[in-house]
Protein backbone atom coordinates (compact mmCIF):
# COMPACT_ATOMS: atom_id res chain seq x y z
CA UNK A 1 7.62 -6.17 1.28
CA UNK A 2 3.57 -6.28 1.54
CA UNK A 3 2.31 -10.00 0.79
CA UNK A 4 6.27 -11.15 0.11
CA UNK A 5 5.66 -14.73 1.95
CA UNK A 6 2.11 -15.74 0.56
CA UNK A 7 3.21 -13.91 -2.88
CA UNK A 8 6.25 -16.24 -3.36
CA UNK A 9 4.44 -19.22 -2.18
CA UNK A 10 1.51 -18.62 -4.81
CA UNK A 11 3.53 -17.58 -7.48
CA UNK A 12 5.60 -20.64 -6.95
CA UNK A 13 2.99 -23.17 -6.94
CA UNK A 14 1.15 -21.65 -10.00
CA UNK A 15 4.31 -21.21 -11.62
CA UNK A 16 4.19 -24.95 -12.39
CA UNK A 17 1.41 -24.97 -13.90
CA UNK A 18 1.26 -21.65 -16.04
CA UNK A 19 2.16 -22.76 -19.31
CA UNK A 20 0.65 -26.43 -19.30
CA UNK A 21 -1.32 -27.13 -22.43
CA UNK A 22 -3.51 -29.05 -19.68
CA UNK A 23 -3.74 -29.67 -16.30
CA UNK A 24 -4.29 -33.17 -14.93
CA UNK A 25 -5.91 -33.81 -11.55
CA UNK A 26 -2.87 -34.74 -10.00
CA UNK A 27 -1.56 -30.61 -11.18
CA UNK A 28 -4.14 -29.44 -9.69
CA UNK A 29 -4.18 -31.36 -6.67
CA UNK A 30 -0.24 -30.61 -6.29
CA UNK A 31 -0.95 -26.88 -7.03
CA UNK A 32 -3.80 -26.70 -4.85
CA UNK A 33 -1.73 -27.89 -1.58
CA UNK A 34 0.67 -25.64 -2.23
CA UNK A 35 -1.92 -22.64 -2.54
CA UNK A 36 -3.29 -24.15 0.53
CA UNK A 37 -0.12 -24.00 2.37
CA UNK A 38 0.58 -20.74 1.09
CA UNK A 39 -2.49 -19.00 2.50
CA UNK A 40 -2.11 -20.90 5.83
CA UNK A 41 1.32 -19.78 7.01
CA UNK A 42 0.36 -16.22 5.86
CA UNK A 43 -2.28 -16.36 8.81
CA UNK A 44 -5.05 -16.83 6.71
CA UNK A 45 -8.66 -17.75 8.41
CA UNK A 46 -8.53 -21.77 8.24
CA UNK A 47 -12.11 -21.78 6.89
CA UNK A 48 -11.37 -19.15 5.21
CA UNK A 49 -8.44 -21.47 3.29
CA UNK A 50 -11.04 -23.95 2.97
CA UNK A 51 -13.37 -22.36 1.43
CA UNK A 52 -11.33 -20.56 -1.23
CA UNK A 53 -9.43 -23.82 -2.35
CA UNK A 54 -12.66 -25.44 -2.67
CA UNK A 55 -14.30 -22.69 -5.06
CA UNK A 56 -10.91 -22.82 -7.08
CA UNK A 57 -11.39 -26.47 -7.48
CA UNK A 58 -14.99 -26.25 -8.36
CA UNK A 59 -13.96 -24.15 -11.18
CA UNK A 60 -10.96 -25.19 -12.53
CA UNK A 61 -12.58 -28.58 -12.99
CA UNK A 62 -15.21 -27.89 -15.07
CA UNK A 63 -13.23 -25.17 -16.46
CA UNK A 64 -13.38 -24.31 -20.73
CA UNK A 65 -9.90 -22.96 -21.83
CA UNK A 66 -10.74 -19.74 -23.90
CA UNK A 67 -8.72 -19.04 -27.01
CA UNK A 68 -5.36 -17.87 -27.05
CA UNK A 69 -4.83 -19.44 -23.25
CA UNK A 70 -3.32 -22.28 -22.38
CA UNK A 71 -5.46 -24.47 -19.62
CA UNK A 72 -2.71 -23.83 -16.94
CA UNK A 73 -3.09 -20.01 -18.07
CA UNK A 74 -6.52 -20.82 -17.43
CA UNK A 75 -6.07 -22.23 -13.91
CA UNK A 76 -4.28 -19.03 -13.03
CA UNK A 77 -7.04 -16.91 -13.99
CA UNK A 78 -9.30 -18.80 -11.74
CA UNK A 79 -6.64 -17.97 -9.07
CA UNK A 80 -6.83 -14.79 -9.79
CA UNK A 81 -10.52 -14.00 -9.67
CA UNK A 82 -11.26 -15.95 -6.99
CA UNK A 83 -7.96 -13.87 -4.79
CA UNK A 84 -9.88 -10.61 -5.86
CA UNK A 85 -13.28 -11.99 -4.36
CA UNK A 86 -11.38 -13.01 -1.21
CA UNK A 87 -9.90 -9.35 -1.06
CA UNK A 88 -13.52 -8.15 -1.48
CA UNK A 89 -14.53 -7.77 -5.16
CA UNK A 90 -14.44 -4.09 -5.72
CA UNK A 91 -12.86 -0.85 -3.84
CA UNK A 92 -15.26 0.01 -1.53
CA UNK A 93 -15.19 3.78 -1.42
CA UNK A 94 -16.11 6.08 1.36
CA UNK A 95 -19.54 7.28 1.90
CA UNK A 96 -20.62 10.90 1.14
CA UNK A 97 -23.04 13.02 2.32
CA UNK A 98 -25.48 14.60 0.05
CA UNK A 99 -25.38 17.07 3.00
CA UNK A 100 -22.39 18.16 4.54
CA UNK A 101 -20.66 17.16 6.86
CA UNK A 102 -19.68 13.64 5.52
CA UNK A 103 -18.64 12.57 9.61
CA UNK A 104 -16.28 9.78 9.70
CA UNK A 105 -15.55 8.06 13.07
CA UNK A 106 -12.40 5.85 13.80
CA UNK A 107 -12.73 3.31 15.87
CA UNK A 108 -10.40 0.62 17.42
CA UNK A 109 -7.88 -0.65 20.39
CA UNK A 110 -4.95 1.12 21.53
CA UNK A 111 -1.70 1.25 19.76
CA UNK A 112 -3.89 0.40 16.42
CA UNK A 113 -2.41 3.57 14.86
CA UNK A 114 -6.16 5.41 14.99
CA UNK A 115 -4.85 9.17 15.62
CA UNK A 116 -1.96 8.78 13.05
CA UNK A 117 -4.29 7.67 10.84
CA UNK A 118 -7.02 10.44 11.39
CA UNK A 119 -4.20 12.39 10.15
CA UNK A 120 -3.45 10.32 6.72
CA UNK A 121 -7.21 10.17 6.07
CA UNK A 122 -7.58 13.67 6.49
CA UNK A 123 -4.40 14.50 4.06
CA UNK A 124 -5.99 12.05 1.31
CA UNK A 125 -9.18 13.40 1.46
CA UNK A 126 -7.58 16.99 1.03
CA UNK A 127 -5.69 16.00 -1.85
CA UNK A 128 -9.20 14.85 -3.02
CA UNK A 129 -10.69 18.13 -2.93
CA UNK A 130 -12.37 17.92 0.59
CA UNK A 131 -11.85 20.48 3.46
CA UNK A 132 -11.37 17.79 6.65
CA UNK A 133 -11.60 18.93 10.35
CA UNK A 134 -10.17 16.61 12.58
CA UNK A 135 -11.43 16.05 16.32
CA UNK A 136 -9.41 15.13 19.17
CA UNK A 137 -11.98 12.54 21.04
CA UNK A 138 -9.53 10.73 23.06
CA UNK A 139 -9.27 12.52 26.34
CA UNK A 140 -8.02 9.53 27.95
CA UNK A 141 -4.77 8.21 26.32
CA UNK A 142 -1.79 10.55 27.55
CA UNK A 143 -0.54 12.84 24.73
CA UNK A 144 -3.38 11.91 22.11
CA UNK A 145 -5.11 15.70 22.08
CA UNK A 146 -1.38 16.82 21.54
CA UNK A 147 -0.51 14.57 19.08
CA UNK A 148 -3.43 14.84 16.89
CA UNK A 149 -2.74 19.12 17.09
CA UNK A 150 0.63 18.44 15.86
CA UNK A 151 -0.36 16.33 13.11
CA UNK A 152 -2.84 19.32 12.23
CA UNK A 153 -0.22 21.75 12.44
CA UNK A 154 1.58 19.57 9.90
CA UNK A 155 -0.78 18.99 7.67
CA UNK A 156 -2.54 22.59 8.27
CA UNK A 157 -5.97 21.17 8.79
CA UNK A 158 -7.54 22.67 11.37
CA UNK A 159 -8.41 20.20 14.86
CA UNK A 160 -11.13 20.67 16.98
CA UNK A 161 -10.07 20.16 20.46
CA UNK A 162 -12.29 20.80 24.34
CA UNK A 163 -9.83 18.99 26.55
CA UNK A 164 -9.59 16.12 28.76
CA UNK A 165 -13.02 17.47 31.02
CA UNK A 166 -15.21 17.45 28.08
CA UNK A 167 -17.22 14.00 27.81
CA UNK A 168 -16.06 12.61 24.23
CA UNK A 169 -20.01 12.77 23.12
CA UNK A 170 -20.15 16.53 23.78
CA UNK A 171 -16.96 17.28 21.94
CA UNK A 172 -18.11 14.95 18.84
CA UNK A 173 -21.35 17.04 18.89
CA UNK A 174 -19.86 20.12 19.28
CA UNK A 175 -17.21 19.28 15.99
CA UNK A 176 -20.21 18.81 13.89
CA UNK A 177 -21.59 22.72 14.82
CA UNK A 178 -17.52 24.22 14.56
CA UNK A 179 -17.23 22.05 10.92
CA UNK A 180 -20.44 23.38 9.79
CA UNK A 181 -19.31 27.03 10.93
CA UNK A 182 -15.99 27.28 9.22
CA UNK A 183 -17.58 25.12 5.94
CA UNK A 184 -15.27 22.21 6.66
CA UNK A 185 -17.10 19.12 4.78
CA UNK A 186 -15.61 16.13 6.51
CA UNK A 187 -15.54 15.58 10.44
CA UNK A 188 -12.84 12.55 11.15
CA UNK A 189 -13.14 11.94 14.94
CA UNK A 190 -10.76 10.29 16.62
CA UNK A 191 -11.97 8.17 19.53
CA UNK A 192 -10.58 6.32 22.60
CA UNK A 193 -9.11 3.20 22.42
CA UNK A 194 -8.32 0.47 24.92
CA UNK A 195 -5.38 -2.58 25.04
CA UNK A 196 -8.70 -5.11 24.63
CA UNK A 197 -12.64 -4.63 24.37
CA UNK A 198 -14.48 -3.82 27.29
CA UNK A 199 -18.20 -2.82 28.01
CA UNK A 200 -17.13 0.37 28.75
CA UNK A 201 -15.46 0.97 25.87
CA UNK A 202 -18.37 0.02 23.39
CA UNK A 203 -20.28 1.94 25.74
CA UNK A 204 -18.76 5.32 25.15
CA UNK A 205 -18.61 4.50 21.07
CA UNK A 206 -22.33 3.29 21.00
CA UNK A 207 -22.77 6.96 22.52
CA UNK A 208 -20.63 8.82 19.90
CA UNK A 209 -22.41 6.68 17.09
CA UNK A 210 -26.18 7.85 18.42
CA UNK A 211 -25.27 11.68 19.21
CA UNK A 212 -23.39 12.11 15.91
CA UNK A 213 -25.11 9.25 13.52
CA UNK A 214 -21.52 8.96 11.44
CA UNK A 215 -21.92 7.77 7.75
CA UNK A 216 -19.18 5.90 8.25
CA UNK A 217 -17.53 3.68 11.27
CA UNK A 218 -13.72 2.87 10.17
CA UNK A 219 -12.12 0.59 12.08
CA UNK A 220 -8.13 0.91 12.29
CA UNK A 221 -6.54 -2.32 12.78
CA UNK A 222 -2.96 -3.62 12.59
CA UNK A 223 -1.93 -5.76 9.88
CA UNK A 224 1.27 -7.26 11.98
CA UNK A 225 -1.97 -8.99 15.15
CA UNK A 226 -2.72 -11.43 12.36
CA UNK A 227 -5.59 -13.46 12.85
CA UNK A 228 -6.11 -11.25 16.32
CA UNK A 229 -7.67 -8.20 13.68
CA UNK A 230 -9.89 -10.63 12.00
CA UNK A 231 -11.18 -11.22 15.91
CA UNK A 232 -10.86 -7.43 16.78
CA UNK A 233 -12.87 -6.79 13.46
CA UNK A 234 -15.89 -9.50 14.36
CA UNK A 235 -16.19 -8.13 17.73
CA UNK A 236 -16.18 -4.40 16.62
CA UNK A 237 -18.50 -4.85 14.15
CA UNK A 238 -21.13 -6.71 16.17
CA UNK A 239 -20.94 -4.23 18.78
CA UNK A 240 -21.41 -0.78 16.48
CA UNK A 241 -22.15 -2.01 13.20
CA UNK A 242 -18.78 -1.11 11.46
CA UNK A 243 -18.58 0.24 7.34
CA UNK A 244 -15.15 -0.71 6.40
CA UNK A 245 -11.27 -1.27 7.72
CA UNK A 246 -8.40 0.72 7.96
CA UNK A 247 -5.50 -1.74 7.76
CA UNK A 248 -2.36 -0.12 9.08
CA UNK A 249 1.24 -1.27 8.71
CA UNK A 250 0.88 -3.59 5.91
CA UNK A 251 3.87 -2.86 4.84
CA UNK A 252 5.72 -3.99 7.51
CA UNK A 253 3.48 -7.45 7.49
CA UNK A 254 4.94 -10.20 4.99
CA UNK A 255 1.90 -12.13 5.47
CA UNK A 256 -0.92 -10.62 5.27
CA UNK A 257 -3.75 -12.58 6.79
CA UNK A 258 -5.77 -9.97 8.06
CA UNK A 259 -6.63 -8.34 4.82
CA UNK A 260 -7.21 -11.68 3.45
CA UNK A 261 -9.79 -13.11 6.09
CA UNK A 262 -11.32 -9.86 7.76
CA UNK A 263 -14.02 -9.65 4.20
CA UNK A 264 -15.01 -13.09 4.18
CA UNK A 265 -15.50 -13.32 8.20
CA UNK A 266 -16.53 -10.14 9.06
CA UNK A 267 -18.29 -9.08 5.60
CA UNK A 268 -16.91 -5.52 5.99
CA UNK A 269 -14.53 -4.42 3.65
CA UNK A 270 -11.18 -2.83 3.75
CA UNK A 271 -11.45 0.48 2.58
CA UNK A 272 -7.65 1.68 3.36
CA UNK A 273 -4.57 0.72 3.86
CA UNK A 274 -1.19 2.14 5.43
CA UNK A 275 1.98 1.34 3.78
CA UNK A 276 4.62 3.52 5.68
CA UNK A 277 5.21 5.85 8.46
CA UNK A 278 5.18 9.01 6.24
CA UNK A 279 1.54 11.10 6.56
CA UNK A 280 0.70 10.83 2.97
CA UNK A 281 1.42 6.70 3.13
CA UNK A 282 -2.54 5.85 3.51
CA UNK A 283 -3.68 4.26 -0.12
CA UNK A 284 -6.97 2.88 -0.84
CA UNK A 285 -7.62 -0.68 -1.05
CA UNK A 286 -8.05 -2.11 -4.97
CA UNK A 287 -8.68 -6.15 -4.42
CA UNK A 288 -8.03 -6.53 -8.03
CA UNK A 289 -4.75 -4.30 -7.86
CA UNK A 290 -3.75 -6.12 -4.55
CA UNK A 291 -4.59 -9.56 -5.67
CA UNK A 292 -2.40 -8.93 -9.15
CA UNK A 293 0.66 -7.81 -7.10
CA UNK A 294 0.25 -10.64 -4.98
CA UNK A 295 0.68 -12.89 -8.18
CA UNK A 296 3.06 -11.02 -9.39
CA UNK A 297 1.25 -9.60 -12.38
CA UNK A 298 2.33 -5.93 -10.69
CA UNK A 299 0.13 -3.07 -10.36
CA UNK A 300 0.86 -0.48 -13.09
CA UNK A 301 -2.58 1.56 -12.37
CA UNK A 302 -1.51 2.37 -8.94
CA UNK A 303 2.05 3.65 -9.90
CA UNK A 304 0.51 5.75 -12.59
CA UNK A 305 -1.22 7.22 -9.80
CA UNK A 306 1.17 7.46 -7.51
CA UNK A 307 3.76 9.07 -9.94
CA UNK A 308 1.31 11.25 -11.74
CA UNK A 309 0.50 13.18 -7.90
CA UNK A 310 4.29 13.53 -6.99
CA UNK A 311 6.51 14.29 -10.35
CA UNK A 312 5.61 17.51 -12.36
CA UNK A 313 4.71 17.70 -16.31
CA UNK A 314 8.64 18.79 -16.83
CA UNK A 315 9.85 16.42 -14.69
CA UNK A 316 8.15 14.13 -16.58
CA UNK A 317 8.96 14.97 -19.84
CA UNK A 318 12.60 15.18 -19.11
CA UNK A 319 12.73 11.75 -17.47
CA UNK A 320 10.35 10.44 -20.98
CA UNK A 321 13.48 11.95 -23.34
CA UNK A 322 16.28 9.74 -21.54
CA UNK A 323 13.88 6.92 -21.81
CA UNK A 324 13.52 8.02 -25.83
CA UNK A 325 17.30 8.27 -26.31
CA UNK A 326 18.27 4.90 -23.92
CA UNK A 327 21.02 7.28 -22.72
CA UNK A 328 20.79 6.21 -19.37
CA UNK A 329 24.16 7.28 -17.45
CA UNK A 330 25.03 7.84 -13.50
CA UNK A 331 24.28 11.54 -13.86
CA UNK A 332 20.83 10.45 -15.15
CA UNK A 333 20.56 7.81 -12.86
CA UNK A 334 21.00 10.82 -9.77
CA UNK A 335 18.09 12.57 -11.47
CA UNK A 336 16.45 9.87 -11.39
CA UNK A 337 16.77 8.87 -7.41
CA UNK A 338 15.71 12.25 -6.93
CA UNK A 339 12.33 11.78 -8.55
CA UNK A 340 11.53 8.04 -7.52
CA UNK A 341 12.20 9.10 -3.91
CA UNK A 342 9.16 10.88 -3.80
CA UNK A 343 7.38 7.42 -4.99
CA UNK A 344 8.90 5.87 -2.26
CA UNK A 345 11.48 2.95 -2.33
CA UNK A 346 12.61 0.95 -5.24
CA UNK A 347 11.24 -2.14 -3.48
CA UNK A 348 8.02 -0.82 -3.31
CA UNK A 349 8.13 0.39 -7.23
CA UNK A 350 9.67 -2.49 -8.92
CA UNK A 351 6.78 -4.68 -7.12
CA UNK A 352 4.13 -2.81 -8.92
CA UNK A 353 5.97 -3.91 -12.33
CA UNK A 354 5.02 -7.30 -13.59
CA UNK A 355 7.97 -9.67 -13.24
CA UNK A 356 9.98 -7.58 -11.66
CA UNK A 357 9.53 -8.96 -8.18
CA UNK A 358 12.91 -11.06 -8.06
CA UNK A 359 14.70 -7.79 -8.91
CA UNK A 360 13.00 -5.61 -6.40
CA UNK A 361 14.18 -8.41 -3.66
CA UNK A 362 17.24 -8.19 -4.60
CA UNK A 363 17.46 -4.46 -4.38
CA UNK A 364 20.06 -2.90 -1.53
CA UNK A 365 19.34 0.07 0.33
CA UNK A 366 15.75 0.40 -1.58
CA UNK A 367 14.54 3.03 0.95
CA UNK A 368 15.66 6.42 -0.61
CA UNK A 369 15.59 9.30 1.85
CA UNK A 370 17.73 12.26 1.35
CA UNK A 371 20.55 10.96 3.03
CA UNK A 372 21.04 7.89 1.07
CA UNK A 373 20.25 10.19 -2.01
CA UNK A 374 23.30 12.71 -0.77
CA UNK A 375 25.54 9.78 -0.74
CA UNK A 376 24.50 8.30 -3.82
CA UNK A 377 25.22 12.05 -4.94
CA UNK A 378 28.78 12.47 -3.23
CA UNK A 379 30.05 8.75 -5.07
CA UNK A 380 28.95 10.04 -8.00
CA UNK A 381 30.57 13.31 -8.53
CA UNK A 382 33.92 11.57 -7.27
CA UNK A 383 33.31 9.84 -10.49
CA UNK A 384 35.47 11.56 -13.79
CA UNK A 385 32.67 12.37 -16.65
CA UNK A 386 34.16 9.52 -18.75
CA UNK A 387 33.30 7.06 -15.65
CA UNK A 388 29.43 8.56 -14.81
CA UNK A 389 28.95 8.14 -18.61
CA UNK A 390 30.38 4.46 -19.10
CA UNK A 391 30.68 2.92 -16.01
CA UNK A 392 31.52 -0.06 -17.86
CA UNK A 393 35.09 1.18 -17.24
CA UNK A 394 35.29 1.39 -13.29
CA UNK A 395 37.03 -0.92 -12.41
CA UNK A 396 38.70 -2.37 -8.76
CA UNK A 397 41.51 0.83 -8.55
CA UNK A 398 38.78 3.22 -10.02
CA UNK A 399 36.77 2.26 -7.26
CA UNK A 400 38.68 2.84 -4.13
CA UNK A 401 39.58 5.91 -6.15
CA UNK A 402 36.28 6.92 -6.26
CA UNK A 403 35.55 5.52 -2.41
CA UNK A 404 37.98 7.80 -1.06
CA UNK A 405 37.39 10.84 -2.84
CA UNK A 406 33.61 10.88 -1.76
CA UNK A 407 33.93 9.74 2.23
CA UNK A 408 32.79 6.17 1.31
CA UNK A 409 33.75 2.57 1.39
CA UNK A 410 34.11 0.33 -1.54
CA UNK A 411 31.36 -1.17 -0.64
CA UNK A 412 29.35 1.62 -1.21
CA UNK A 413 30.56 2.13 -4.42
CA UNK A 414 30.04 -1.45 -5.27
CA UNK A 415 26.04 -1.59 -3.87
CA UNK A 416 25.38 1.68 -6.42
CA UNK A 417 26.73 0.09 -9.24
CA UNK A 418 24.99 -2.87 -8.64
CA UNK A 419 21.32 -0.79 -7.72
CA UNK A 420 22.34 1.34 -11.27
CA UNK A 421 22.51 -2.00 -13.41
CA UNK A 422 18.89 -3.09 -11.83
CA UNK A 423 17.52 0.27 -12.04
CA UNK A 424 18.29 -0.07 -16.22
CA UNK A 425 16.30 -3.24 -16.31
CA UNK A 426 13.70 -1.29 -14.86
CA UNK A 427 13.78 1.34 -17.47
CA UNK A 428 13.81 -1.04 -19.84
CA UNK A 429 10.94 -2.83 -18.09
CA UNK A 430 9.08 0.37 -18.35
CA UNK A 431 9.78 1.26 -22.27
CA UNK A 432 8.38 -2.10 -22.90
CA UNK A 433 5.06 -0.79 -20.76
CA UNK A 434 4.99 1.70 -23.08
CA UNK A 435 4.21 0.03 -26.25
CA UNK A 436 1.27 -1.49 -24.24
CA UNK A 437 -0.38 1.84 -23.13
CA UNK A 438 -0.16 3.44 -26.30
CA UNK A 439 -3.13 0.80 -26.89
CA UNK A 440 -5.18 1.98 -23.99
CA UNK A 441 -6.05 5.25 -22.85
CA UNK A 442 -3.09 6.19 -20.01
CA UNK A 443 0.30 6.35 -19.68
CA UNK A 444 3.23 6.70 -16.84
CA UNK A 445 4.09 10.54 -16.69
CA UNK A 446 7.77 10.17 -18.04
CA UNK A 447 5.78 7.54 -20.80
CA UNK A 448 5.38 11.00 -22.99
């Protein structure tokens, strides 16, 4: 889970805190070390620490409780703001060209995740309306040309390719005269990396930058080198001048430091992040959103989002009825694995829901891919209708009934129960959501 480590430590230590009608020194000072220690084991920049304790000191000292918040309440809201200036501020977007091609150049050392990447960007600016062309500029890594035409053939977005005798400036030249040919508006090129920075190295990208003058240098780093990407990130950025970070495989980091230091040190922001293997898992970086989830305040914006491009306006409305009705049965709850798959795991959904991170912890076999689904499927229909629609009822002999009519082990049985009871809190979670957008202006899609 992204953040899991520094999210439990923070939430912990302003837990104590929250609902004090005030806040001595000695609360602060106790919450403070803790928020200290917190950001320090998740491989946070030491000065970086420093500095962000301080400014949360500075404030919440001086600090004026306004009306209807309590002064811990307060104290969390400094927290807050001062975890979304950390994360930069604001979502830095990407850079477009009045003229087209917008040209886009990725940057970064080997194994960094650069040509998979090219790939994501490319399918999230499609989705976006843009007509990509990626360019295979690595002609030294074994297997990158390939891989990068495979991921094109996936995707079906076209990849400009010369070979391995082509110098990597001619080919990045060349792209921009093929993308301008078949009216492709974005040019991603995917460049060379190495297993550290060399001269030669910055060399060859300082060349690529002043043959193809890119609006935007994107650095891919990964999240799970630590402080190592906030040092990969100073020493890029001196060298070419970098516009923003691509943070890869933050979902597989628990702690996070990277994202946290790599604004304040390097001043360049993160502009993306990766959170999964799959080539549609690149999302871009909110510091308010982030900052929120890492409090445990959830992010319902991006879950809108993210449920709004995968389920369909029947789907939808469907899923909205059994929400309407609190009918919520087995046979519902199979519909429903069918749709949330395509959101991704339950882990990664429930921690977008305020309060709900304990629950999504908790959670057993949270990744859904259409295996798991086809079990969840073959326990279920070994189920009589009067057990999928009260499963109140199944008890010990009911289950190994069940276990052996569907090729499963109690066990099974048991951990699908179990994920059925916490998926109802989350519906319940989410009906309570949607007294709270019928105030503003959106909604979930199955929030009809």
């Amino acid at each position: 889970m992204v953040f899991e480590g520094l999210s439990d430590k923070l939430q912990a230590a302003i837990k104590k805190i929250r609902g004090n009608k005030v806040v001595t020194d000695e609360d602060l000072k106790a919450t403070l070390r803790e928020v200290r220690m917190g950001l320090l084991e998740a491989d946070v920049n030491f000065k970086v620490v420093k500095d962000f304790v301080a400014k949360i000191k500075e404030r919440a000292q001086g600090i004026e409780v306004q009306e209807g918040l309590s002064a811990g309440q307060q104290v969390v809201k400094v927290v807050h703001d001062e975890l979304i200036e950390l994360l930069g501020g604001s979502q830095s977007k990407l850079v477009v060209s009045s003229k087209a091609p917008t040209i886009i150049m990725l940057v970064g050392l080997q194994g960094a995740g650069k040509t998979t990447t090219a790939g994501k960007l490319a399918s999230h600016l499609r989705k976006n309306g843009k007509k990509p062309l990626l360019v295979a500029g690595d002609i030294y890594r074994p297997a990158a040309i390939d891989q990068l035409e495979i991921l094109g053939k996936q995707l079906d977005i076209p990849v400009f390719s010369l070979g391995q005798n082509v110098s990597p400036v001619e080919i990045a030249k060349k792209a921009i005269d093929r993308a301008n040919s078949v009216l492709c508006d974005t040019v991603i090129i995917d460049t060379a990396g190495r297993l550290h920075i060399d001269e030669s190295l910055m060399a060859e990208l300082k060349n690529i930058k002043g043959a193809v003058e890119p609006h935007e240098i994107l650095l891919v780093v990964d999240a799970m080198t630590g402080q190592d990407a906030v040092t990969v990130a100073d020493s890029f950025n001196q060298a070419l001048g970098i516009t923003g970070l691509i943070v890869t495989k933050l979902d597989g980091d628990a702690r996070g430091g990277a994202v946290l230091s790599v604004k304040e040190v390097t001043g360049c922001p993160v502009k993306f992040v990766g959170m999964g293997e799959k080539l549609d898992a690149l999302e871009p970086f909110y510091p308010d959103r982030m900052a929120s989830r890492i409090l445990g305040m959830g992010d319902v914006l991006s879950l809108i989002e993210k449920a709004q491009s995968v389920i369909s306006a029947d789907d939808a409305a469907k899923m909205a009825e059994t929400m309407r009705k609190n009918e919520f049965t087995l046979e519902m709850f199979l519909q429903q694995m069918q749709q949330i798959k395509k959101l991704g795991s339950l882990q990664s959904i429930l921690g977008m829901l305020p309060g709900m991170g304990n629950i999504s912890k908790k959670l057993e076999g949270a990744e859904l891919d259409g295996k798991e689904v086809g079990r969840i499927e073959a326990i279920i229909r070994s189920m009589t209708l009067k057990e999928r629609r009260n499963p109140n009822i199944i008890n010990g002999s009911r289950r190994r009934r069940i276990a052996l009519g569907s090729g499963m082990r109690v066990q099974d049985v048991n951990k699908l129960l179990k994920n059925f009871e916490d998926s109802k809190k989350m519906m319940k979670k989410m009906q309570g959501m949607n007294k709270f957008a019928k105030k503003g202006s959106f909604k979930l899609p199955f929030m009809q």
